[in-house]
N, C-alpha and C. Protein backbone atom coordinates (compact mmCIF):
# COMPACT_ATOMS: atom_id res chain seq x y z
N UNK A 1 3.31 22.29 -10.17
CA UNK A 1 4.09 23.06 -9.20
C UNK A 1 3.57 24.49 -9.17
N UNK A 2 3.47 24.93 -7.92
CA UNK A 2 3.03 27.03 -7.97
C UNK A 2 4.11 27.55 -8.92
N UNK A 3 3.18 28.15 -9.61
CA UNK A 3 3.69 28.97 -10.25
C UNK A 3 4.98 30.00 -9.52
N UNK A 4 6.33 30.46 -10.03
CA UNK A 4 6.98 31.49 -9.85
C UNK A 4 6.46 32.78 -9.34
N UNK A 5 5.55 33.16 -10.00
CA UNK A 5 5.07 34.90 -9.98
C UNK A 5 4.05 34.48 -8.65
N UNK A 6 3.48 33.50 -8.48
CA UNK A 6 2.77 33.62 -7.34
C UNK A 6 3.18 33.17 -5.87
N UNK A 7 4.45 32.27 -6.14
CA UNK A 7 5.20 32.24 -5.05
C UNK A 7 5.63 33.48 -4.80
N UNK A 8 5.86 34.60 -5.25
CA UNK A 8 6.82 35.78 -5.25
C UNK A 8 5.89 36.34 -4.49
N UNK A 9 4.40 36.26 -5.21
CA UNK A 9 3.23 37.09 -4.89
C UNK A 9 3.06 37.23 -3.20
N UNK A 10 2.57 35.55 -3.04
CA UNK A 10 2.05 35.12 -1.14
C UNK A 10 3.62 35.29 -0.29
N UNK A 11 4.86 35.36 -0.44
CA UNK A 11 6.07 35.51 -0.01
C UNK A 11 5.80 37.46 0.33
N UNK A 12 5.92 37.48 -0.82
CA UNK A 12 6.56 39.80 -0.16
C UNK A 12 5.52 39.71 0.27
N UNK A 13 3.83 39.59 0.73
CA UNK A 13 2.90 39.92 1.02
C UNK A 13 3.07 39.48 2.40
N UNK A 14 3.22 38.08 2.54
CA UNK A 14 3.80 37.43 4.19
C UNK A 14 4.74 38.43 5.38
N UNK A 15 5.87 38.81 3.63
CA UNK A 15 6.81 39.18 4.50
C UNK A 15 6.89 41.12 5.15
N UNK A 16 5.99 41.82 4.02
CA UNK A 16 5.54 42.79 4.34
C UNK A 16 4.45 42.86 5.71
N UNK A 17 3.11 41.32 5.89
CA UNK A 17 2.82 41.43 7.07
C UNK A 17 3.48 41.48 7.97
N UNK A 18 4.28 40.70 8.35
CA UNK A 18 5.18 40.15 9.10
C UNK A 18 6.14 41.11 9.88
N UNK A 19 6.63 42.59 8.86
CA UNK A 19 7.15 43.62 9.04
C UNK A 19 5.96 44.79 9.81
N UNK A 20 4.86 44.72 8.92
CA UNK A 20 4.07 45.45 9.78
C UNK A 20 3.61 45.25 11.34
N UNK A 21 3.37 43.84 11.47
CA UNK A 21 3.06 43.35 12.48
C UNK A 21 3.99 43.88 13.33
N UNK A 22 5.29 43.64 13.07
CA UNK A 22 6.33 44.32 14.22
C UNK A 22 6.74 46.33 14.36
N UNK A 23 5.81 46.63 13.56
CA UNK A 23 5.45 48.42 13.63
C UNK A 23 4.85 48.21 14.87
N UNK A 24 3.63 47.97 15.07
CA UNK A 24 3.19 47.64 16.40
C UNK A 24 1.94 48.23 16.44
N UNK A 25 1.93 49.19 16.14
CA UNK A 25 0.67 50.32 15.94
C UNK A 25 -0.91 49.50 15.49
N UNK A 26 -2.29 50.09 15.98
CA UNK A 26 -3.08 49.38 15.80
C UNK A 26 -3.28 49.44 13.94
N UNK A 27 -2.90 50.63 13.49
CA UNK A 27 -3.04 50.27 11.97
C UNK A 27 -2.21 49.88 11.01
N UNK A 28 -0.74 49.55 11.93
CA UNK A 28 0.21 48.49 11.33
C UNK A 28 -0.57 47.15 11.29
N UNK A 29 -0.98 46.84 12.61
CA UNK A 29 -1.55 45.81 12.67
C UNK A 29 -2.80 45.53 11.77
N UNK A 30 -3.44 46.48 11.54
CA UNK A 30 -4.91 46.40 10.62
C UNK A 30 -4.73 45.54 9.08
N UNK A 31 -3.83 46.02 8.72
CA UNK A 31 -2.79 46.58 7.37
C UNK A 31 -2.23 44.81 7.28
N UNK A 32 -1.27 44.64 8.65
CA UNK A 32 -0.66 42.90 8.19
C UNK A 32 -2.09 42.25 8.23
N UNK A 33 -2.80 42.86 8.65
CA UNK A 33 -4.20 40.90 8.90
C UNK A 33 -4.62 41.37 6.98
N UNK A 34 -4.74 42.53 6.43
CA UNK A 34 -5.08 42.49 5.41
C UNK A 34 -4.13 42.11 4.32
N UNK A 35 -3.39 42.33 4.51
CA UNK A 35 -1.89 41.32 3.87
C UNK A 35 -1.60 39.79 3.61
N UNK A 36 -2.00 39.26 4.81
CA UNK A 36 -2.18 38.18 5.19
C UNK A 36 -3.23 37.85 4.76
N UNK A 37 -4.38 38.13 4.67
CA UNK A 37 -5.57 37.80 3.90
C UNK A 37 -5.47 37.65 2.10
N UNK A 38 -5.00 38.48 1.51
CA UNK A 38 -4.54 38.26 0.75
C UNK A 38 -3.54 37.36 -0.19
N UNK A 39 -2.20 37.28 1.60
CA UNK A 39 -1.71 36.15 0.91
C UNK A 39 -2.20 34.79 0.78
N UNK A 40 -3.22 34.55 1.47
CA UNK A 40 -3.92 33.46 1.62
C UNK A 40 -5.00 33.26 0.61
N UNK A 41 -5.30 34.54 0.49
CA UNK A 41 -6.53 34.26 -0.76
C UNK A 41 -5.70 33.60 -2.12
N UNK A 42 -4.43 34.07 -2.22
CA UNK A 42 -3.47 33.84 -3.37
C UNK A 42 -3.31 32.33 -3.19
N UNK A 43 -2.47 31.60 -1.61
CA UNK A 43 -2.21 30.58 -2.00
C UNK A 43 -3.47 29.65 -2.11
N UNK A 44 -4.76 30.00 -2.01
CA UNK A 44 -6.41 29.08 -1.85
C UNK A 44 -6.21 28.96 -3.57
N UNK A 45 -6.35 30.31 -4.03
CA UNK A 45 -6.36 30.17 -5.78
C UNK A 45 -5.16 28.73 -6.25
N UNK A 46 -4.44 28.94 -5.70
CA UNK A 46 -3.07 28.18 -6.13
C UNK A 46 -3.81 26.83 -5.97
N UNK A 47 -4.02 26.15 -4.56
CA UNK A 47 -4.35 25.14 -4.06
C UNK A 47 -5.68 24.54 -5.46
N UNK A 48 -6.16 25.58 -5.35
CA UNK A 48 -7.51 25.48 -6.46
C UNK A 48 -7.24 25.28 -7.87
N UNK A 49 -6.62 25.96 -8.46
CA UNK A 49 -6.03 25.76 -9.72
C UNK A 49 -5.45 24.63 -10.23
N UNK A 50 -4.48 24.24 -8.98
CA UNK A 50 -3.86 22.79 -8.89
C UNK A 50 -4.98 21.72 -9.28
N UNK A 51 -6.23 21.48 -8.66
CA UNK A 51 -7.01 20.57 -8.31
C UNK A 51 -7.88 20.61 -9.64
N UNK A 52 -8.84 21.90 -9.79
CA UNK A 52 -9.52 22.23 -10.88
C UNK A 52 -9.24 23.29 -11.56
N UNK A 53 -7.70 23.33 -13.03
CA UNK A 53 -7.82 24.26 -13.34
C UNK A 53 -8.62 24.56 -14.00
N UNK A 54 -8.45 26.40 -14.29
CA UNK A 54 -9.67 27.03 -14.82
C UNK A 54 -10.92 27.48 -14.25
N UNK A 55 -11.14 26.90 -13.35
CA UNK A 55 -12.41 26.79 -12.25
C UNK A 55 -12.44 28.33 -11.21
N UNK A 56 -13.43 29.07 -11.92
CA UNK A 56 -13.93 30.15 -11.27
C UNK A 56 -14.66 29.83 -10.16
N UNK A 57 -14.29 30.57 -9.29
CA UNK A 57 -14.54 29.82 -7.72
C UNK A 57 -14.71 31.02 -7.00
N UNK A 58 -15.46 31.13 -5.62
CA UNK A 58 -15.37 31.85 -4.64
C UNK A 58 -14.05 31.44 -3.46
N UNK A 59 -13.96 32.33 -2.54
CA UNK A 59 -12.63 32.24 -2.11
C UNK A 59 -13.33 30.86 -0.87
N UNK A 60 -14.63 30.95 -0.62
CA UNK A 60 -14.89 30.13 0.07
C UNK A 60 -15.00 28.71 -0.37
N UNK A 61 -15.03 28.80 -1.55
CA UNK A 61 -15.24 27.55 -2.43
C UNK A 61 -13.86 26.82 -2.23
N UNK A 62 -12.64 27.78 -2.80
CA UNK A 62 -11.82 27.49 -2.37
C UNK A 62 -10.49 27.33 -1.36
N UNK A 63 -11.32 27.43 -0.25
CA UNK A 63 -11.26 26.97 0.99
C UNK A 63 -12.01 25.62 1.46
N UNK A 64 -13.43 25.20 0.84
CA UNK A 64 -13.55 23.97 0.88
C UNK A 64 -12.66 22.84 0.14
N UNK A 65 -12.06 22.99 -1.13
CA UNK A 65 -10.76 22.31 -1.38
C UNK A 65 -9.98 21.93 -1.09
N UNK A 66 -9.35 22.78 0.58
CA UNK A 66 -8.16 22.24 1.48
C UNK A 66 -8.92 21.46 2.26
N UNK A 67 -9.98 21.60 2.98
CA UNK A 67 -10.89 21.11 3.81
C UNK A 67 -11.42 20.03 3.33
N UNK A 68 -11.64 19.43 1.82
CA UNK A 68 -11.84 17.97 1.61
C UNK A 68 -10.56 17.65 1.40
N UNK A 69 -9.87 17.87 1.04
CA UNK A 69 -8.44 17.46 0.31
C UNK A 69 -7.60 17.17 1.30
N UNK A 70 -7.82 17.93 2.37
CA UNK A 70 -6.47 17.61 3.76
C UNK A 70 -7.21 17.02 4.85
N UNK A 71 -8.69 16.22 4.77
CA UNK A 71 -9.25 16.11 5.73
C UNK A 71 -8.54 14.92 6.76
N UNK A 72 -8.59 14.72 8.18
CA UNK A 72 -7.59 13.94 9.00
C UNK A 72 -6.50 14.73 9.36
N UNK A 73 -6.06 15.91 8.80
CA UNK A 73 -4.91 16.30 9.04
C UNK A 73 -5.17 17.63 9.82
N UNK A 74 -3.76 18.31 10.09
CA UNK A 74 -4.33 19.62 10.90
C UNK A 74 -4.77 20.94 10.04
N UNK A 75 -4.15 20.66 8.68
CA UNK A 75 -4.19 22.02 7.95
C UNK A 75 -5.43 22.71 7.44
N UNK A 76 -6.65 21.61 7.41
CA UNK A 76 -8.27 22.58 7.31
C UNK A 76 -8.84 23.22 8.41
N UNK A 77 -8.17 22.81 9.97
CA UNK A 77 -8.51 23.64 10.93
C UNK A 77 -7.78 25.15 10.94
N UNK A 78 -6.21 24.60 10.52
CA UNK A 78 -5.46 25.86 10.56
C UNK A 78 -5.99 26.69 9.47
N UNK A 79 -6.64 26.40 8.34
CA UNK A 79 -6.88 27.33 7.11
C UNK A 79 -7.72 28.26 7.25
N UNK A 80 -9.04 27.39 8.01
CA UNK A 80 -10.38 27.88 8.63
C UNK A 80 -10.26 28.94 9.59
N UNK A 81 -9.35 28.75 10.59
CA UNK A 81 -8.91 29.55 11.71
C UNK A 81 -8.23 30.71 11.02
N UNK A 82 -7.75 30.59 10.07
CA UNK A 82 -6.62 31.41 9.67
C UNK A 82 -7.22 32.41 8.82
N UNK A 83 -8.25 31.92 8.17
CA UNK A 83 -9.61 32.96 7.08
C UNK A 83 -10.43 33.74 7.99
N UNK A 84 -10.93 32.88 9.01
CA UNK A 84 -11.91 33.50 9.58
C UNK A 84 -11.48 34.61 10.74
N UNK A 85 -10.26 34.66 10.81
CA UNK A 85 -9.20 35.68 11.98
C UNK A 85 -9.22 36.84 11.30
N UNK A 86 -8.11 36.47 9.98
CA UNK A 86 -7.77 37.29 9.33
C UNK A 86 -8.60 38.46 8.92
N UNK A 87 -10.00 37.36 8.24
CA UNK A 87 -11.10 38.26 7.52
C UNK A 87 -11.87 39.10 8.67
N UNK A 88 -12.10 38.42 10.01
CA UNK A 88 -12.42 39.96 10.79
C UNK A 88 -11.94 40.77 11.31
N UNK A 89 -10.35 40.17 11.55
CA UNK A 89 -9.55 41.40 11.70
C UNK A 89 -9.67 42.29 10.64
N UNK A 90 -9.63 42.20 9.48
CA UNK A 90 -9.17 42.93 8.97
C UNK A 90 -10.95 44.02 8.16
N UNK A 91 -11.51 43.60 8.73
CA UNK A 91 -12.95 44.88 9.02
C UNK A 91 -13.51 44.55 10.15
N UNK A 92 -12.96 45.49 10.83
CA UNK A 92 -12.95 45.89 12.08
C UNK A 92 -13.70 46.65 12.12
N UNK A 93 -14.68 46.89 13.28
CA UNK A 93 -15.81 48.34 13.58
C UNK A 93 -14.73 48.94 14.47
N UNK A 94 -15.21 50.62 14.49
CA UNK A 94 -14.32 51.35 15.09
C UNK A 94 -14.54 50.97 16.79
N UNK A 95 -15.58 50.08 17.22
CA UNK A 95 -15.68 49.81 19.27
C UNK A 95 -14.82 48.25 18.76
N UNK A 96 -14.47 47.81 18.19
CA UNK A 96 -13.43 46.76 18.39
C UNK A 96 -12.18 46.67 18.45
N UNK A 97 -11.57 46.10 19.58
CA UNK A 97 -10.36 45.99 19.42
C UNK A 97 -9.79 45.04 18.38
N UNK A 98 -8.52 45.89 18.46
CA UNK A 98 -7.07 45.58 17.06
C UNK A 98 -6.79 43.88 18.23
N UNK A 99 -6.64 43.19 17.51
CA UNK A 99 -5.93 41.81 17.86
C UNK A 99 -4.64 42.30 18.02
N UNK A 100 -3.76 41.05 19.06
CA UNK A 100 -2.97 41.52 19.84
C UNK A 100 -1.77 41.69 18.45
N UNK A 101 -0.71 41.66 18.71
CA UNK A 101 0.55 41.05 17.99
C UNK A 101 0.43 39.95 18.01
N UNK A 102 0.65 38.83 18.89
CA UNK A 102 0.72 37.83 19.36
C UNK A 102 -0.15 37.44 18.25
N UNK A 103 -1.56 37.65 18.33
CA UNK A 103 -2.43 37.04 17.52
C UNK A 103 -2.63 37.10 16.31
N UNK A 104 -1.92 37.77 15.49
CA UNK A 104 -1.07 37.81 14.38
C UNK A 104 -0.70 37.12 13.71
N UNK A 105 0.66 37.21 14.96
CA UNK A 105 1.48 36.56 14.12
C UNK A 105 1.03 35.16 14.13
N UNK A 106 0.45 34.45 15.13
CA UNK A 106 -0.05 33.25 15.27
C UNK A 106 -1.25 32.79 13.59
N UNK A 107 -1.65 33.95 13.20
CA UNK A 107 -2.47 34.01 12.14
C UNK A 107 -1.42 33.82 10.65
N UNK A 108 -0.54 34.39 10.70
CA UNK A 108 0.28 34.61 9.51
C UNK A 108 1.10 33.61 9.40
N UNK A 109 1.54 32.93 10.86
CA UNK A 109 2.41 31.63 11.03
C UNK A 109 1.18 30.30 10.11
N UNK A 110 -0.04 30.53 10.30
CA UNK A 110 -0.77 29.46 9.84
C UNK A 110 -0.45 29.56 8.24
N UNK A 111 -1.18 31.06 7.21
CA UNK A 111 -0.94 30.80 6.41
C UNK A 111 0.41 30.67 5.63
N UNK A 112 1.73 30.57 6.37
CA UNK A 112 3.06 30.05 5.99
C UNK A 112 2.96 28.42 6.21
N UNK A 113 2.03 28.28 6.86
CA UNK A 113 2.12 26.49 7.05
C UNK A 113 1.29 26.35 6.03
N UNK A 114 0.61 26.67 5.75
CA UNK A 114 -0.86 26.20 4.33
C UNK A 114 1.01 26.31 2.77
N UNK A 115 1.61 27.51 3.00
CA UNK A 115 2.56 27.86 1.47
C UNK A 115 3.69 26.64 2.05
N UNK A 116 3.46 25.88 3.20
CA UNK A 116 5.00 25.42 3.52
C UNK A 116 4.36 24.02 3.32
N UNK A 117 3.16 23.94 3.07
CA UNK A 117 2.37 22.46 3.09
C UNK A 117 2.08 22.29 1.32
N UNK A 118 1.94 23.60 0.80
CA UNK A 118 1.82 23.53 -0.65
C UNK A 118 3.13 23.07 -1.54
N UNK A 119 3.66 23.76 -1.15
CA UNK A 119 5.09 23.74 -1.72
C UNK A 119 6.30 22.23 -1.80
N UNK A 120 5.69 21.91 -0.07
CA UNK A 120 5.84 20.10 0.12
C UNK A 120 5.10 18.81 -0.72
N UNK A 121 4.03 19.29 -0.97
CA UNK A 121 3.31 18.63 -1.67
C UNK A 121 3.32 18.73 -3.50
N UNK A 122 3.78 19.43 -3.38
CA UNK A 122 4.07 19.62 -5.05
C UNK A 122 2.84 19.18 -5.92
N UNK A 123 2.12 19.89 -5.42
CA UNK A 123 0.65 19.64 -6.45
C UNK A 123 0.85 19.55 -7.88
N UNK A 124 2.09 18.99 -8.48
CA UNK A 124 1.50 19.41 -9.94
C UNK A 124 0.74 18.12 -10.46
N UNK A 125 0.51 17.43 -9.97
CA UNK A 125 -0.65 16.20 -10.99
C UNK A 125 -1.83 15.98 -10.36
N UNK A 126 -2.24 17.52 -10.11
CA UNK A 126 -3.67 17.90 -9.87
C UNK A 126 -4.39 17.09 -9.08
N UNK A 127 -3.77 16.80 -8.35
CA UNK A 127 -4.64 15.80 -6.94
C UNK A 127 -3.99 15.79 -5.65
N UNK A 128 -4.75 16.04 -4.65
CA UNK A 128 -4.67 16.15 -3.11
C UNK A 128 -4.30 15.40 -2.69
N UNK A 129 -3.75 14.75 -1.31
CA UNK A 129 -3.56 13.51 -0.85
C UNK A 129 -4.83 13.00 -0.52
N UNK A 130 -4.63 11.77 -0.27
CA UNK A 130 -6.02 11.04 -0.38
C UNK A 130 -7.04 10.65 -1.59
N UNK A 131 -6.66 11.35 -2.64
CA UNK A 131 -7.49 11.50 -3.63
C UNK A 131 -6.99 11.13 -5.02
């Protein structure tokens, strides 16, 4: 099962994006995609730990973990979509535009489905579905 301290962790981080996002401002907005990145990097570790603990990993590494582990389903598109948003929102060159709100929150809604898909699944006997 996730650990306590790290449910606490990807939760205030969600919910602090989530608050920024509705500041509105382009560096409210900067601020939740980096929030959100974070909380996601947290629940990938989680997902990872579950599967192989101990296992020093890159964040991309573990992102291939949901992506074999959930394959058939929707949640390695949403994870993928949800890393690769996040992570350029959140280094941004100064001639790019800030993503909308909208696109945000659509980003932060994913990684609550990755903590709302973890949490359903109750990883604690270290294996994925399918596997």
């Amino acid at each position: 099962m996730i650990c306590e301290r790290a449910m606490r962790d990807h939760q205030a981080l969600l919910t602090a994006a989530g608050q920024l996002v509705d500041g509105g401002g382009p560096r409210h907005i900067h601020m939740a995609c980096w929030l959100g990145r974070q909380a996601f990097e947290v629940l990938l570790s989680d997902f990872a730990d579950e599967v192989a603990p101990g296992l020093q990993c890159s964040t991309r590494s573990r992102l291939a973990v949901v992506i074999v582990g959930f394959e058939g389903t929707e949640l390695p598109q949403r994870a993928v979509s949800a890393w690769a948003n996040l992570s350029r929102a959140s280094h941004l060159a100064a001639y790019e535009l800030t993503p909308t709100q909208a696109e945000v929150r659509g980003w932060l809604d994913d990684v609550h489905h990755l903590a709302d898909m973890h949490v359903r699944l109750g990883l604690s006997d270290n294996q994925l579905p399918g596997s």
